[in-house]
PDB file of N, CA and C in Angstrom:
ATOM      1  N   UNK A   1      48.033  -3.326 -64.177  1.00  0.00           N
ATOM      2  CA  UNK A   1      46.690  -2.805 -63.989  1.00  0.00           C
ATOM      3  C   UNK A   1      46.495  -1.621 -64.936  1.00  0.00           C
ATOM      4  N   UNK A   2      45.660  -1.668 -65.584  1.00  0.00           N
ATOM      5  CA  UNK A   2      45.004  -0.768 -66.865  1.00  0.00           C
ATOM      6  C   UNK A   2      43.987   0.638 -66.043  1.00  0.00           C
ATOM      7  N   UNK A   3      43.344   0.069 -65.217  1.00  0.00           N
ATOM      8  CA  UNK A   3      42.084   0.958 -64.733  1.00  0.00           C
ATOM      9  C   UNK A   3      41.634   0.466 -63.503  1.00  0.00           C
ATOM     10  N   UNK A   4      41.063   0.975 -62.842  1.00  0.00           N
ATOM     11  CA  UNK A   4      40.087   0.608 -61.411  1.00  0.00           C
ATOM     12  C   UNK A   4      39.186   2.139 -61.797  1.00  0.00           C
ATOM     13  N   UNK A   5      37.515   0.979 -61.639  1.00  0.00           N
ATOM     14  CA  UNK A   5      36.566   2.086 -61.840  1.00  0.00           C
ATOM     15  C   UNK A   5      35.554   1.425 -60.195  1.00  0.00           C
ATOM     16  N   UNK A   6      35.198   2.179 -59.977  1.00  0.00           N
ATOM     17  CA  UNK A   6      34.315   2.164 -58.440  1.00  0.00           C
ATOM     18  C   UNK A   6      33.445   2.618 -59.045  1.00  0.00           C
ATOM     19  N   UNK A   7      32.162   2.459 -58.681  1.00  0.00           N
ATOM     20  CA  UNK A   7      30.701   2.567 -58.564  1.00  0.00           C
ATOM     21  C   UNK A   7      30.102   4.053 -57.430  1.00  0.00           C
ATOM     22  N   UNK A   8      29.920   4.907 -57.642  1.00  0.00           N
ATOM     23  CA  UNK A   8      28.824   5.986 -56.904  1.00  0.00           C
ATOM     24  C   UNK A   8      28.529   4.974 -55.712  1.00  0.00           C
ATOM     25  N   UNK A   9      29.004   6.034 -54.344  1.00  0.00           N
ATOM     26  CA  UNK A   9      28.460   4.866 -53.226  1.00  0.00           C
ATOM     27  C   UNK A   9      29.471   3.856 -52.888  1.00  0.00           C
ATOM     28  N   UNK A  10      30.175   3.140 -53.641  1.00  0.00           N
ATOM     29  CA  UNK A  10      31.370   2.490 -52.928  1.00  0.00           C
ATOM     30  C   UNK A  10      32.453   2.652 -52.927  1.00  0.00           C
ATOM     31  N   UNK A  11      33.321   1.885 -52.158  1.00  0.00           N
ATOM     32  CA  UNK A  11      34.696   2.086 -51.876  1.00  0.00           C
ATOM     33  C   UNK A  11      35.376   1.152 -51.539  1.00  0.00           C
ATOM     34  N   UNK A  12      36.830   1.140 -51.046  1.00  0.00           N
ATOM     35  CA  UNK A  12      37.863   0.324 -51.066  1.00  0.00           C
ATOM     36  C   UNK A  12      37.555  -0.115 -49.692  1.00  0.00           C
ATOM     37  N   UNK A  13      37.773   0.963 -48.623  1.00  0.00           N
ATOM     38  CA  UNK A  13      37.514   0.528 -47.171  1.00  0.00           C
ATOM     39  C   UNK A  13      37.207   2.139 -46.545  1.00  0.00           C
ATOM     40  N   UNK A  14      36.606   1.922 -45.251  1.00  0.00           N
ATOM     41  CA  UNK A  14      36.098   3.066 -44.907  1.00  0.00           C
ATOM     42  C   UNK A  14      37.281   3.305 -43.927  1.00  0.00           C
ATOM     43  N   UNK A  15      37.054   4.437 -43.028  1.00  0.00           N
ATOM     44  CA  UNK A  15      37.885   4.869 -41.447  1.00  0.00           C
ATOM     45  C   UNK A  15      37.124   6.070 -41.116  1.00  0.00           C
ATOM     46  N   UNK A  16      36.478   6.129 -39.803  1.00  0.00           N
ATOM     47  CA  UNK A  16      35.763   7.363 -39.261  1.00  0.00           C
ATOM     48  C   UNK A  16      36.573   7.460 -37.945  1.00  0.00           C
ATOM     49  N   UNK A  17      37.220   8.972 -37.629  1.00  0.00           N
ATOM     50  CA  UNK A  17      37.810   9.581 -37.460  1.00  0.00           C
ATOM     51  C   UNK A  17      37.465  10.887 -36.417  1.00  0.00           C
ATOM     52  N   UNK A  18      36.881  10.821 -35.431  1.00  0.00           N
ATOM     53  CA  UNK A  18      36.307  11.766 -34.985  1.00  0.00           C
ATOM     54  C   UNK A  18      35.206  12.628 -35.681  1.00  0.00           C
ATOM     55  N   UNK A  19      34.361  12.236 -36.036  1.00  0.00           N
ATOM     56  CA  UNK A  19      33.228  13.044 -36.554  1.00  0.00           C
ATOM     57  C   UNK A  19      33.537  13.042 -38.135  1.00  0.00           C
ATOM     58  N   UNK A  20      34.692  12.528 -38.838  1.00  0.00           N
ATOM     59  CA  UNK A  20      34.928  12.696 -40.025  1.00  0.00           C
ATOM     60  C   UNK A  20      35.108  11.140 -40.541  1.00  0.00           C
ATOM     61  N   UNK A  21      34.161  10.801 -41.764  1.00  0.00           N
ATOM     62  CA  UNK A  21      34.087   9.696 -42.548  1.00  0.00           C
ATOM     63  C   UNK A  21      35.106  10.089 -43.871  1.00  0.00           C
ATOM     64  N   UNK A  22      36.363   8.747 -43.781  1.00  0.00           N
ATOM     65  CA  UNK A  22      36.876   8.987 -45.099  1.00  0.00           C
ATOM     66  C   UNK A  22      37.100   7.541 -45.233  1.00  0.00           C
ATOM     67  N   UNK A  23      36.718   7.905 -46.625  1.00  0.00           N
ATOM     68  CA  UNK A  23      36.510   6.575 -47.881  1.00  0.00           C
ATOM     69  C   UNK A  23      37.580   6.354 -49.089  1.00  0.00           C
ATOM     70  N   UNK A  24      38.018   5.675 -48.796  1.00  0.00           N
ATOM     71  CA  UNK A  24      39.019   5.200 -49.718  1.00  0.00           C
ATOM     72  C   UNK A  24      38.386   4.399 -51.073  1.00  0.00           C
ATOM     73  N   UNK A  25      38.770   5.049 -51.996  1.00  0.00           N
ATOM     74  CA  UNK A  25      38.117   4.863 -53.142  1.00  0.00           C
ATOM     75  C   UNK A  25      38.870   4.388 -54.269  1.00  0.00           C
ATOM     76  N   UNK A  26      40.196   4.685 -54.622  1.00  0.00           N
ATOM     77  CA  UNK A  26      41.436   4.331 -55.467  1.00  0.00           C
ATOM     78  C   UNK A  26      42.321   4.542 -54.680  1.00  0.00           C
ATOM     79  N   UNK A  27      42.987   3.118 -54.880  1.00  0.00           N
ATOM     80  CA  UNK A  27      45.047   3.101 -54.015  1.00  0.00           C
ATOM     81  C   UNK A  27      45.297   2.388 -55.416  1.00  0.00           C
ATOM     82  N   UNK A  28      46.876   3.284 -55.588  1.00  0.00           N
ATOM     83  CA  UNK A  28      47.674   2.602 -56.034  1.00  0.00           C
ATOM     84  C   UNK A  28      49.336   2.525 -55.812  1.00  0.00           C
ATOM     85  N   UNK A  29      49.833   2.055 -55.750  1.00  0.00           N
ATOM     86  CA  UNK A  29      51.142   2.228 -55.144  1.00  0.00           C
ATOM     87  C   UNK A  29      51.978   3.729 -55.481  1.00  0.00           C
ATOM     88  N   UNK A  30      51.080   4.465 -55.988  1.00  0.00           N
ATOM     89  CA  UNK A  30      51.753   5.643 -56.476  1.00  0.00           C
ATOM     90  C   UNK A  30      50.694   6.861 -55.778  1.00  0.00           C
ATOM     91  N   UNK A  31      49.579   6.182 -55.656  1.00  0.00           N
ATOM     92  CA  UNK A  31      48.495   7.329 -54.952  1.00  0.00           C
ATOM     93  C   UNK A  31      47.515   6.711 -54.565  1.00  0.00           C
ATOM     94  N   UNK A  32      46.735   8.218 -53.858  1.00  0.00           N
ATOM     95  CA  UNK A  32      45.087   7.563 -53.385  1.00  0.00           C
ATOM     96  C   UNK A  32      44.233   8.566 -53.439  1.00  0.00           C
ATOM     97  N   UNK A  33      42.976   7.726 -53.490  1.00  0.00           N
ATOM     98  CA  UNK A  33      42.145   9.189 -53.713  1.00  0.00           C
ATOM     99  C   UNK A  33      40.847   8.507 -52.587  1.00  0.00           C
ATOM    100  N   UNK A  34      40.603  10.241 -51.832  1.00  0.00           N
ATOM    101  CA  UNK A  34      39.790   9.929 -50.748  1.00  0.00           C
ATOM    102  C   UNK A  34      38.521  10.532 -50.828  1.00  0.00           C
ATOM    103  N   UNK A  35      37.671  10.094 -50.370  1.00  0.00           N
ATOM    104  CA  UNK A  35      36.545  11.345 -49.962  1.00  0.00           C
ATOM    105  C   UNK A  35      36.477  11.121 -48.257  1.00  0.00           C
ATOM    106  N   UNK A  36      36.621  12.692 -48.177  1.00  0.00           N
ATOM    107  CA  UNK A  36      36.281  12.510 -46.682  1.00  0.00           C
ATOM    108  C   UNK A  36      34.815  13.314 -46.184  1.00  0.00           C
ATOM    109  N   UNK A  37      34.405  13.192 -45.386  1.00  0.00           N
ATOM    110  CA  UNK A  37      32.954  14.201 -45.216  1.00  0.00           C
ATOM    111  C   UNK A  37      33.204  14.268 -43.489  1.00  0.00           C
ATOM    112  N   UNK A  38      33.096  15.504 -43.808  1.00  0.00           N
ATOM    113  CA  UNK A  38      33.242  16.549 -42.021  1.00  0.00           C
ATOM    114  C   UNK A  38      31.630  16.679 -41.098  1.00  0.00           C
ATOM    115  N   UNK A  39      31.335  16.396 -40.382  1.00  0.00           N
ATOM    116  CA  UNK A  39      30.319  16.642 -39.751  1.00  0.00           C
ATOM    117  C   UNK A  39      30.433  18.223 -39.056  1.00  0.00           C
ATOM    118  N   UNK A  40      29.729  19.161 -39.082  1.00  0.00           N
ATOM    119  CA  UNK A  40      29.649  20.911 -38.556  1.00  0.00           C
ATOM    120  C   UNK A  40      30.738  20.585 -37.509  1.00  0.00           C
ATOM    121  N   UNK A  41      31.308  21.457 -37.666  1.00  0.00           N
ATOM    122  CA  UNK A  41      32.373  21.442 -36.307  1.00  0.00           C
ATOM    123  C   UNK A  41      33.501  20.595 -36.209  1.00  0.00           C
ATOM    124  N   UNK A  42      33.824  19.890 -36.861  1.00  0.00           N
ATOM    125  CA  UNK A  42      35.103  18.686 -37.081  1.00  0.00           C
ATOM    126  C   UNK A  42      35.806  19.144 -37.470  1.00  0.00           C
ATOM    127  N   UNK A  43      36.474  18.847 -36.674  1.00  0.00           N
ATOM    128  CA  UNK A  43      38.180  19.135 -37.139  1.00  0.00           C
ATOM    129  C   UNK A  43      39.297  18.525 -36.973  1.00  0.00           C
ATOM    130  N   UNK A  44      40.062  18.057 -37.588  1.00  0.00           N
ATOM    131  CA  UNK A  44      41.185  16.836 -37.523  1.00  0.00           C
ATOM    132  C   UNK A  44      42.582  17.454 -37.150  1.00  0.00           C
ATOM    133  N   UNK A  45      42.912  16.632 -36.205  1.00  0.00           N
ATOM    134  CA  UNK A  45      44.494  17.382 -35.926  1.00  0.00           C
ATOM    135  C   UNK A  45      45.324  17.049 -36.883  1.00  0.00           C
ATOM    136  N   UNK A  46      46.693  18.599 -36.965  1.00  0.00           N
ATOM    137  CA  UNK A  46      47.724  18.475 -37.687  1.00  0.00           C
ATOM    138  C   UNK A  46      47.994  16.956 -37.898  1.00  0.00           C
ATOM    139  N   UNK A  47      48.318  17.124 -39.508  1.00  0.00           N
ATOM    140  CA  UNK A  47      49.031  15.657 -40.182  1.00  0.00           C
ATOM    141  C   UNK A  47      50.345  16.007 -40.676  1.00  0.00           C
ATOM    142  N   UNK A  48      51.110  15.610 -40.937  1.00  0.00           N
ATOM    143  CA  UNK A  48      52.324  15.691 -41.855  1.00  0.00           C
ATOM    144  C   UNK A  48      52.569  14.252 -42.530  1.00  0.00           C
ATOM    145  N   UNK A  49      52.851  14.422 -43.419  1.00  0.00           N
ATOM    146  CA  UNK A  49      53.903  12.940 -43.927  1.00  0.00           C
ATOM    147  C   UNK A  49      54.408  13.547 -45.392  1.00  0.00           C
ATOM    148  N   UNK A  50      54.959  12.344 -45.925  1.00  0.00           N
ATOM    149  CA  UNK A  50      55.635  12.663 -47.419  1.00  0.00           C
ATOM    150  C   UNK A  50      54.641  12.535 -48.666  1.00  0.00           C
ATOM    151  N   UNK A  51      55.188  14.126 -49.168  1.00  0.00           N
ATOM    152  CA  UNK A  51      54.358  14.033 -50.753  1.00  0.00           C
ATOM    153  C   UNK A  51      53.806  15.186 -50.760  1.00  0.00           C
ATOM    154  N   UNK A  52      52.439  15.164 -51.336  1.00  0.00           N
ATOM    155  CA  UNK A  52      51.310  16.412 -51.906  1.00  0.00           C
ATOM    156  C   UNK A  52      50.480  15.622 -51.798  1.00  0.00           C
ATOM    157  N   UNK A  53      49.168  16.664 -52.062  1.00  0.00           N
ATOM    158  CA  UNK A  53      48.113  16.274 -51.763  1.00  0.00           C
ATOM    159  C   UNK A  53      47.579  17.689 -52.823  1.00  0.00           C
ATOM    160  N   UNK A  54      46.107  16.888 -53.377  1.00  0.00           N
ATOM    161  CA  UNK A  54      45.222  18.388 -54.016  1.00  0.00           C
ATOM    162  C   UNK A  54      43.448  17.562 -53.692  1.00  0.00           C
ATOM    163  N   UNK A  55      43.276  18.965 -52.910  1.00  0.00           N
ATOM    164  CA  UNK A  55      41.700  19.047 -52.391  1.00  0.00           C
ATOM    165  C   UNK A  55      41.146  19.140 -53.393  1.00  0.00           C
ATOM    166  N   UNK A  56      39.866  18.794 -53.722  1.00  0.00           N
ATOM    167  CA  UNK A  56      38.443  19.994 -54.135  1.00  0.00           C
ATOM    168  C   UNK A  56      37.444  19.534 -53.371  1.00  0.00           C
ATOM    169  N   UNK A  57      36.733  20.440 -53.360  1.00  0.00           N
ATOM    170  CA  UNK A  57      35.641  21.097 -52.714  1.00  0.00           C
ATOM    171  C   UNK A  57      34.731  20.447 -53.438  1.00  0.00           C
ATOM    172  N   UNK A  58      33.701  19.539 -52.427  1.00  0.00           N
ATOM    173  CA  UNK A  58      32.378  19.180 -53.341  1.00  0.00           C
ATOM    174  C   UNK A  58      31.125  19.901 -53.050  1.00  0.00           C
ATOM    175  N   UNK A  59      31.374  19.842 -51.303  1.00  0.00           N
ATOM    176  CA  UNK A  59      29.662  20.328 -50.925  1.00  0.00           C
ATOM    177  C   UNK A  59      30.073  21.061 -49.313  1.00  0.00           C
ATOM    178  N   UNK A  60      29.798  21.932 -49.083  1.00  0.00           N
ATOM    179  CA  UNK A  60      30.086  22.751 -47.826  1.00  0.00           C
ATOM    180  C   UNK A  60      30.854  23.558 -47.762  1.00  0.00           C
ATOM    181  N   UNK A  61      31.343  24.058 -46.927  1.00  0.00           N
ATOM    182  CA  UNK A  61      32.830  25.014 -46.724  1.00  0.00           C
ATOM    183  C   UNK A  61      33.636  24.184 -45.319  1.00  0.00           C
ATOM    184  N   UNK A  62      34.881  24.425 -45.300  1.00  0.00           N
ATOM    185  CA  UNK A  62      35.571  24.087 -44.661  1.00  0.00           C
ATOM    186  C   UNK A  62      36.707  25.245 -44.523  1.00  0.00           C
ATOM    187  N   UNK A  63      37.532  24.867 -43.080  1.00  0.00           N
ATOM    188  CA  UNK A  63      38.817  25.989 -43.171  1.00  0.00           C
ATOM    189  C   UNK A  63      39.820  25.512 -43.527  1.00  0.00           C
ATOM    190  N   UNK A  64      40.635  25.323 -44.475  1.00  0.00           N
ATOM    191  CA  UNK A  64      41.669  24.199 -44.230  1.00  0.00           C
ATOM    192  C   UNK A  64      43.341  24.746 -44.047  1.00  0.00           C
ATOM    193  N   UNK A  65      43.761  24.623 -43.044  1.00  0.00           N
ATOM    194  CA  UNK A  65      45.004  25.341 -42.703  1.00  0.00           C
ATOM    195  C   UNK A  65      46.159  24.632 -43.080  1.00  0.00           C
ATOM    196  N   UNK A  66      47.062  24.707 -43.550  1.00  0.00           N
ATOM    197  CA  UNK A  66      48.052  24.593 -44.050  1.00  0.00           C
ATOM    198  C   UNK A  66      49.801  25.483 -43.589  1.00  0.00           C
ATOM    199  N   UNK A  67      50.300  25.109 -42.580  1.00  0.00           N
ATOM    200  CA  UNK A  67      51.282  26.072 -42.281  1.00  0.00           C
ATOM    201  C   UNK A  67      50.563  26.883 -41.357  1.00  0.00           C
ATOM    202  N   UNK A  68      50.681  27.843 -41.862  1.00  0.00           N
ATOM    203  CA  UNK A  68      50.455  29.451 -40.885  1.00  0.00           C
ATOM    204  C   UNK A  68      49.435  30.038 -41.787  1.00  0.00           C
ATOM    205  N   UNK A  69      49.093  29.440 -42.598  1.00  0.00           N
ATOM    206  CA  UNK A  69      47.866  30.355 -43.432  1.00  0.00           C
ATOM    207  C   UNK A  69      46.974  29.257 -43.257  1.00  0.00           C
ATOM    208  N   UNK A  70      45.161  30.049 -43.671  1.00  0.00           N
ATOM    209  CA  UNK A  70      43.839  29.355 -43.146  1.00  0.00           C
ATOM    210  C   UNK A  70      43.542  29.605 -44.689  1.00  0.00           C
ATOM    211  N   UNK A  71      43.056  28.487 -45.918  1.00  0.00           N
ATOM    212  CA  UNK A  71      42.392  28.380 -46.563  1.00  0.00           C
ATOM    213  C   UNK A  71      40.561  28.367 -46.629  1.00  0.00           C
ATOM    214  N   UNK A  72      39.957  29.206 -46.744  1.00  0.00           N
ATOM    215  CA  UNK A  72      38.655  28.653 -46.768  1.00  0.00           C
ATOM    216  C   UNK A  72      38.153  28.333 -48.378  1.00  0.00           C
ATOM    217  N   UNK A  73      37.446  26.634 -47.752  1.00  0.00           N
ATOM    218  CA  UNK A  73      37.224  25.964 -49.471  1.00  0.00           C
ATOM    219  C   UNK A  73      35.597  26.176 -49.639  1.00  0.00           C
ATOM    220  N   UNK A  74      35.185  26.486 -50.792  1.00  0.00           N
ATOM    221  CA  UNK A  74      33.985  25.947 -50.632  1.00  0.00           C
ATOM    222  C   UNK A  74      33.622  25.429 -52.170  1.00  0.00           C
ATOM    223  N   UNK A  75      32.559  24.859 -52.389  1.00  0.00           N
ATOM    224  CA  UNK A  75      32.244  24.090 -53.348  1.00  0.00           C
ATOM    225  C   UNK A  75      32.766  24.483 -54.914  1.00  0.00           C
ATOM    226  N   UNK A  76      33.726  23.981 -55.429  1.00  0.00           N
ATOM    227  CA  UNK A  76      34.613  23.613 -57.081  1.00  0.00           C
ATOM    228  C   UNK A  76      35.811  24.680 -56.381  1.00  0.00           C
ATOM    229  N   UNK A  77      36.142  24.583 -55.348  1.00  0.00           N
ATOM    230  CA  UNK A  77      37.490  25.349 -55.243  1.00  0.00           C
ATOM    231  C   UNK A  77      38.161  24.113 -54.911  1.00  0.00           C
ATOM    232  N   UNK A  78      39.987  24.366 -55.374  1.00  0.00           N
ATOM    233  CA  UNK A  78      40.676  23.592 -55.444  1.00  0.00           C
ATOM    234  C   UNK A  78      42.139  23.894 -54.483  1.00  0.00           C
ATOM    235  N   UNK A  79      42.806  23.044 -53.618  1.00  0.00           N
ATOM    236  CA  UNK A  79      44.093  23.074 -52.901  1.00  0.00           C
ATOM    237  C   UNK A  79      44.949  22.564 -52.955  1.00  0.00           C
ATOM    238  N   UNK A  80      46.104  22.634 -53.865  1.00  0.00           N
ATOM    239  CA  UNK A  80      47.206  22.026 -53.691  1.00  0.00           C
ATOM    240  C   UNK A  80      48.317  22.088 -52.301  1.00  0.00           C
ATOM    241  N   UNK A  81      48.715  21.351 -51.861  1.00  0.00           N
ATOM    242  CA  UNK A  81      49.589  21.813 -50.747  1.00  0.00           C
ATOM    243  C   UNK A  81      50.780  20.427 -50.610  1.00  0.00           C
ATOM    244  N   UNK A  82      51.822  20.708 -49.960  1.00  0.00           N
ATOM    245  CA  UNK A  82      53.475  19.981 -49.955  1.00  0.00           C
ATOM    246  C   UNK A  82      52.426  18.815 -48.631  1.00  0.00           C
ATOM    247  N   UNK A  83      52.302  17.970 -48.581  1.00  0.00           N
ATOM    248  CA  UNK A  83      52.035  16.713 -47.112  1.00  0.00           C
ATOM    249  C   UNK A  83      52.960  16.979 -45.801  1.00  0.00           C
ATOM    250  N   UNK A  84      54.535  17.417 -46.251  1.00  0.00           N
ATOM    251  CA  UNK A  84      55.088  17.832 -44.986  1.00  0.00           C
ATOM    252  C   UNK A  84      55.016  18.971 -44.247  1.00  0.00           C
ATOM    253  N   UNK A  85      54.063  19.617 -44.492  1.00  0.00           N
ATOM    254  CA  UNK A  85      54.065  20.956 -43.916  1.00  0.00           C
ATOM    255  C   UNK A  85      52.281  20.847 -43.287  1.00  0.00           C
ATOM    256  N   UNK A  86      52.712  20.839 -41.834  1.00  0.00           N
ATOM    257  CA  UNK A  86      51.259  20.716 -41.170  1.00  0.00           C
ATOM    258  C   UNK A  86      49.722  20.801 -41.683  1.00  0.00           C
ATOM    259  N   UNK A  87      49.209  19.953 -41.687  1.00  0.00           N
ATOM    260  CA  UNK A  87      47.719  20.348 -42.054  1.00  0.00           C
ATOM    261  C   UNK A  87      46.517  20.291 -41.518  1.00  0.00           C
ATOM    262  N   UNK A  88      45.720  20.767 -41.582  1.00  0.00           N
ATOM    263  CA  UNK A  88      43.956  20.450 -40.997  1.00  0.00           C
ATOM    264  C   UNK A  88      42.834  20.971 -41.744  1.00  0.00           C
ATOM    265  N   UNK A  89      41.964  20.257 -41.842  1.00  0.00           N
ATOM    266  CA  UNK A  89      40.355  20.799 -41.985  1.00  0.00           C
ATOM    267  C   UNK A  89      39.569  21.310 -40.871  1.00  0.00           C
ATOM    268  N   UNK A  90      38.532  21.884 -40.621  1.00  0.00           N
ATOM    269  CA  UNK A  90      37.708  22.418 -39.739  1.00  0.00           C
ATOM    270  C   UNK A  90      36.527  22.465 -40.677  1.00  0.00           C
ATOM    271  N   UNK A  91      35.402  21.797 -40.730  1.00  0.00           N
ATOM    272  CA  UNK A  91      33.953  22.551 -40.848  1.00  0.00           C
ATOM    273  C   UNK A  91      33.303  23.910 -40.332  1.00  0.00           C
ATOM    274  N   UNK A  92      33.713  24.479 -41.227  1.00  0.00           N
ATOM    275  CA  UNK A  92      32.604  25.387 -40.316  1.00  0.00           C
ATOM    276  C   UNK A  92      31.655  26.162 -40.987  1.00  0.00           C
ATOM    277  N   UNK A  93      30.622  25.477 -42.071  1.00  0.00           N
ATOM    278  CA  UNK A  93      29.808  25.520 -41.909  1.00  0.00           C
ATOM    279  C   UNK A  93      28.647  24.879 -41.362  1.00  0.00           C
ATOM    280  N   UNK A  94      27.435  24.771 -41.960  1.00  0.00           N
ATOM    281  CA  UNK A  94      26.267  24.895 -40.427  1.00  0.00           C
ATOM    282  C   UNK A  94      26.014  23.191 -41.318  1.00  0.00           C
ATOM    283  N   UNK A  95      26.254  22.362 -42.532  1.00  0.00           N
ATOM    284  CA  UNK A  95      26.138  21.143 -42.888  1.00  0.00           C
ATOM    285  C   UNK A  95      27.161  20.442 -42.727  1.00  0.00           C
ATOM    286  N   UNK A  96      27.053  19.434 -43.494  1.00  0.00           N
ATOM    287  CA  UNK A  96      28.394  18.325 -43.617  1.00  0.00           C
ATOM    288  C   UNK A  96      28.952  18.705 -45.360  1.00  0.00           C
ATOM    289  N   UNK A  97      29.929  18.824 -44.789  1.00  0.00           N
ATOM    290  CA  UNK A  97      31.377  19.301 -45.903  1.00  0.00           C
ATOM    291  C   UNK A  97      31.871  17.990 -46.567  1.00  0.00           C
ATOM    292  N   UNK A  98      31.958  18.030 -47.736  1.00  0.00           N
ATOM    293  CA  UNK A  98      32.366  17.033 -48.666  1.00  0.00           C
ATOM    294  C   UNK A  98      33.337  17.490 -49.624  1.00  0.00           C
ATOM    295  N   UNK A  99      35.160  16.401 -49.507  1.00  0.00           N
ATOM    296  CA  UNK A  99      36.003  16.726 -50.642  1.00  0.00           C
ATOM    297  C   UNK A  99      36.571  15.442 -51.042  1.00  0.00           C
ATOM    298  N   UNK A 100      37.334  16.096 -51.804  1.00  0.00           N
ATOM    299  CA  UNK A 100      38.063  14.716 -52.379  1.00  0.00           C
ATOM    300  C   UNK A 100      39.379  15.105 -52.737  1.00  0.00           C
ATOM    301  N   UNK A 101      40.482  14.299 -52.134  1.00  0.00           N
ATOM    302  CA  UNK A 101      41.524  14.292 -51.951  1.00  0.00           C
ATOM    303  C   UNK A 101      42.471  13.571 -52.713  1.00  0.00           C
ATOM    304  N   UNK A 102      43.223  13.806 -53.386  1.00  0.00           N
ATOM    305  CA  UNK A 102      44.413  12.781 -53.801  1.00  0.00           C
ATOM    306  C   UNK A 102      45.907  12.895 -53.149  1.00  0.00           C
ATOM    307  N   UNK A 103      46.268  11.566 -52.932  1.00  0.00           N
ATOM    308  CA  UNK A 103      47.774  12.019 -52.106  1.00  0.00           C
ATOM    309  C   UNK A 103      48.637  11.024 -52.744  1.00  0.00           C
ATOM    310  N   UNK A 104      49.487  11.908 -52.809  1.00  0.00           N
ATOM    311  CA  UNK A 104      50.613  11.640 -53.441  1.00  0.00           C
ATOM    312  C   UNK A 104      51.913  11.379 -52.597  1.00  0.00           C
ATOM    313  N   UNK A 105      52.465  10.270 -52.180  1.00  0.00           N
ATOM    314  CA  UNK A 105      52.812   8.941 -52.444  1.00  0.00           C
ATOM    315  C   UNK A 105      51.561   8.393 -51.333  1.00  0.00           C
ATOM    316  N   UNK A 106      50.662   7.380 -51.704  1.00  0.00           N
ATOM    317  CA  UNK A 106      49.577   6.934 -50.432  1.00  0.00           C
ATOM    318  C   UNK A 106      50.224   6.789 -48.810  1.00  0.00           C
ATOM    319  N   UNK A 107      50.068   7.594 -48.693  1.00  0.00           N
ATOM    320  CA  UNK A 107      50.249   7.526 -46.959  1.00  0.00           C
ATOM    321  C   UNK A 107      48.848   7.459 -45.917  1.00  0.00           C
ATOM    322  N   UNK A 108      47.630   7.204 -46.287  1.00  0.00           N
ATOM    323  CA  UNK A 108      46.866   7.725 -45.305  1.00  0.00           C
ATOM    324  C   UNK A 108      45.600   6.746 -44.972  1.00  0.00           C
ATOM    325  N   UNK A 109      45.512   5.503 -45.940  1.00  0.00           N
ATOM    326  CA  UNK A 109      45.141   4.372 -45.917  1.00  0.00           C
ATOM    327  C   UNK A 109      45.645   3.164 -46.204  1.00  0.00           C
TER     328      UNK A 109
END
């Protein structure tokens, strides 16, 4: 495989998640890349698994905790973080929060 290009608007397969829509957009046996979108107030419990992962920030703010420290993202900020070391998002601002995720080795679709 040379390329996979997706179209604005689609995706591989969806999964909604307690108030949070994430879209799978590129898998490849080496990674994936997500968009997820938070509805005000959502928040996903601790994840762990194997690898990394790097956020950015498209549209909103979010808290995103990592370990024992609270990241707050908001729009063109960027997060790298280890996958085995606890994680979460929280919305908390007053819209719906939009990022995009890549994880490294695909664990999450």
């Amino acid at each position: 495989m040379d390329a996979i290009f997706r179209k604005k608007g689609t995706s591989q397969s969806e999964r909604v998640i307690n108030r949070k829509l994430f879209r799978l957009l590129i898998k490849t046996d080496k990674l994936e890349g997500i968009i997820c979108e938070l509805e005000p107030g959502a928040s996903s419990e601790f994840y762990t698994h194997k690898g990394e992962e790097i956020r950015i920030m498209l549209k909103g703010i979010i808290d995103y905790q990592v370990g024992d420290k609270t990241y707050t993202l908001k729009e063109g900020d960027v997060l790298w973080h280890r996958s085995d070391v606890p994680h979460r998002g929280t919305n908390t601002g007053k819209g719906k929060a939009i990022y995009f995720t890549v994880g490294v080795p695909p664990t999450f679709m």
